[in-house]
Protein backbone atom coordinates (compact mmCIF):
# COMPACT_ATOMS: atom_id res chain seq x y z
CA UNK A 1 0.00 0.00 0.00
CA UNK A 2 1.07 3.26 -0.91
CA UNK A 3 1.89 5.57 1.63
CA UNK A 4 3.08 9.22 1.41
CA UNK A 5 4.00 10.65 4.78
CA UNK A 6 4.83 14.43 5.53
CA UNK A 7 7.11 16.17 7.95
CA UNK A 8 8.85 19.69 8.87
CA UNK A 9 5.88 21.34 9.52
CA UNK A 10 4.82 23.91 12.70
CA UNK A 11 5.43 27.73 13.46
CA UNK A 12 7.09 30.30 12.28
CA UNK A 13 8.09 33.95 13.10
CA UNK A 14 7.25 35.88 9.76
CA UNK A 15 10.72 35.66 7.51
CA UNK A 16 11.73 32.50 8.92
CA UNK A 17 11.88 29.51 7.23
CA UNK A 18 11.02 25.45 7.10
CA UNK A 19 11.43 22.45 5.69
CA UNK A 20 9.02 20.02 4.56
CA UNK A 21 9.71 16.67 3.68
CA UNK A 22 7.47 13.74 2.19
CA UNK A 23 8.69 10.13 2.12
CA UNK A 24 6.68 7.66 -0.25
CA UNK A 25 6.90 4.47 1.04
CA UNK A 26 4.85 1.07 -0.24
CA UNK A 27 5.62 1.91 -3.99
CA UNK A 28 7.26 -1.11 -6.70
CA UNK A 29 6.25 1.38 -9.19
CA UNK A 30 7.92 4.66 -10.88
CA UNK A 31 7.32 8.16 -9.52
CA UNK A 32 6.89 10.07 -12.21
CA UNK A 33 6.33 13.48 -10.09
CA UNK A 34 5.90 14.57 -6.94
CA UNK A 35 4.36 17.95 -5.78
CA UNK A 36 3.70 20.48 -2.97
CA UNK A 37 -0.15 21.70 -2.57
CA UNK A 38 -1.65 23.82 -0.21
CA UNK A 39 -4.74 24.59 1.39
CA UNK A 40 -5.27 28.15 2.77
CA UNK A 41 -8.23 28.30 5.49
CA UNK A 42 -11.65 28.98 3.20
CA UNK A 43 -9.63 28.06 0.19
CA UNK A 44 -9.35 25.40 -2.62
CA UNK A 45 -6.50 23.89 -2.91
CA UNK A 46 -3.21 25.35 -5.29
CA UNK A 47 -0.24 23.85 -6.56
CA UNK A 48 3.19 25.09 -4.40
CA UNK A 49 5.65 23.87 -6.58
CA UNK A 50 6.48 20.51 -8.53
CA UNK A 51 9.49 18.18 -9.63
CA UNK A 52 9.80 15.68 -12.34
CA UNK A 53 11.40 12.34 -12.07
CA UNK A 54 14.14 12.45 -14.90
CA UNK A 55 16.91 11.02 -14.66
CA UNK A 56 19.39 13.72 -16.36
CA UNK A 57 17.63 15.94 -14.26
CA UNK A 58 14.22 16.64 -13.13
CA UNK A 59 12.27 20.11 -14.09
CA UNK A 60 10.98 22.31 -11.39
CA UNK A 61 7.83 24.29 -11.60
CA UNK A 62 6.90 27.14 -8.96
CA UNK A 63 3.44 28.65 -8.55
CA UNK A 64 4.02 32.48 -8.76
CA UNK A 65 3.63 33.07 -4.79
CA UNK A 66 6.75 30.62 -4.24
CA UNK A 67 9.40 31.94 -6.97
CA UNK A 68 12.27 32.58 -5.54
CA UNK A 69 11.35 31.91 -1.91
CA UNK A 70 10.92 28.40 -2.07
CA UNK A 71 12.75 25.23 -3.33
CA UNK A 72 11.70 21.86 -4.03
CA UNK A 73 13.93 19.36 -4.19
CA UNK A 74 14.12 15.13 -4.80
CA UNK A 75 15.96 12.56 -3.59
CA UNK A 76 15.11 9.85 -5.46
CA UNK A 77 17.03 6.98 -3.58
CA UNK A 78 14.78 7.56 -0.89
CA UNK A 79 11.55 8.58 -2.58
CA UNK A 80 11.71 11.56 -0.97
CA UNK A 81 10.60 15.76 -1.93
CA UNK A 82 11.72 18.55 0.49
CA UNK A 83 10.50 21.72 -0.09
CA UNK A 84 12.56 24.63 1.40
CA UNK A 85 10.62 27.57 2.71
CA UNK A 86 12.66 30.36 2.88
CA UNK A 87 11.28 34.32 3.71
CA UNK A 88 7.62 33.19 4.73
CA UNK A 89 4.85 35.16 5.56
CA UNK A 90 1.82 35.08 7.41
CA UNK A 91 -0.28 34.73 3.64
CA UNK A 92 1.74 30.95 3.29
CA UNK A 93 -0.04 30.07 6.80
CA UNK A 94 -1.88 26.46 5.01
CA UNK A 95 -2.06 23.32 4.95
CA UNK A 96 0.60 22.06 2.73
CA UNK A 97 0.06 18.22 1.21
CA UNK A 98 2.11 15.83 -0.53
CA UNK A 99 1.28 14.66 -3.95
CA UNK A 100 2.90 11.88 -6.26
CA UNK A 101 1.74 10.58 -9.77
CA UNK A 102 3.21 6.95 -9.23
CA UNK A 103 2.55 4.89 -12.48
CA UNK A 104 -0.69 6.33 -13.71
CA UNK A 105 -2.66 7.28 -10.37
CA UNK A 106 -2.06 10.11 -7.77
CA UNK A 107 -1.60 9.81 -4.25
CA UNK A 108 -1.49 12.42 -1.67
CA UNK A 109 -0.19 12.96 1.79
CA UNK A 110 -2.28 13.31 5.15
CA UNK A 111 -0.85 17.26 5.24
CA UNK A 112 1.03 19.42 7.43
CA UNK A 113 0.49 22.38 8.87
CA UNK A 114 2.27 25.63 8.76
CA UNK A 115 1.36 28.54 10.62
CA UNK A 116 3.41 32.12 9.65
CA UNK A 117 2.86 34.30 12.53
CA UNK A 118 4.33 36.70 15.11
């Protein structure tokens, strides 16, 4: 069974920073991607950022609100995705969830939360 299981998150002064992590475990297939949502309180939820499994080198896609503030990043030995949250502010306060497209279906984390406040 196919398990996806998040980490890193809590509180945060506004400008500090966090990282998340997501571990896939339970998989014999290939991870084609693996992504960052989040849910803000009232909101739907939007893509953070995402990273392609290729192995010359995966492409990374940010939503506009996480350009050059946050990284994501794979290791793919351990079926992991981090995503570095660097300069955050109260407006990234969500829940962020995991997401991979193993084979053809997508799975998705339980979620963490981050809170962004003074």
């Amino acid at each position: 069974q196919v398990q996806l299981v998040e980490s890193g998150g809590g509180l945060v002064q506004p400008g500090g920073s966090l990282t998340l992590s997501c571990a896939v475990s339970g998989s014999a297939g290939t991870i084609f991607s693996m992504s960052w949502y989040r849910q803000l309180p009232g909101k739907q939820r939007e893509l953070v950022a995402s990273i392609t499994n290729i192995p010359s080198g995966g492409s990374a896609n940010y939503a506009d609100s996480a350009k050059g503030r946050f990284t994501i990043s794979r290791d793919n030995a351990k079926n992991t995705v981090y995503l570095q949250m660097n300069n955050l502010k109260p407006e990234d306060t969500a829940i962020y969830y995991c997401n991979a497209l193993i084979q053809t279906t997508y799975y998705w984390g339980q979620g963490t939360q981050v809170t962004v406040s003074s």
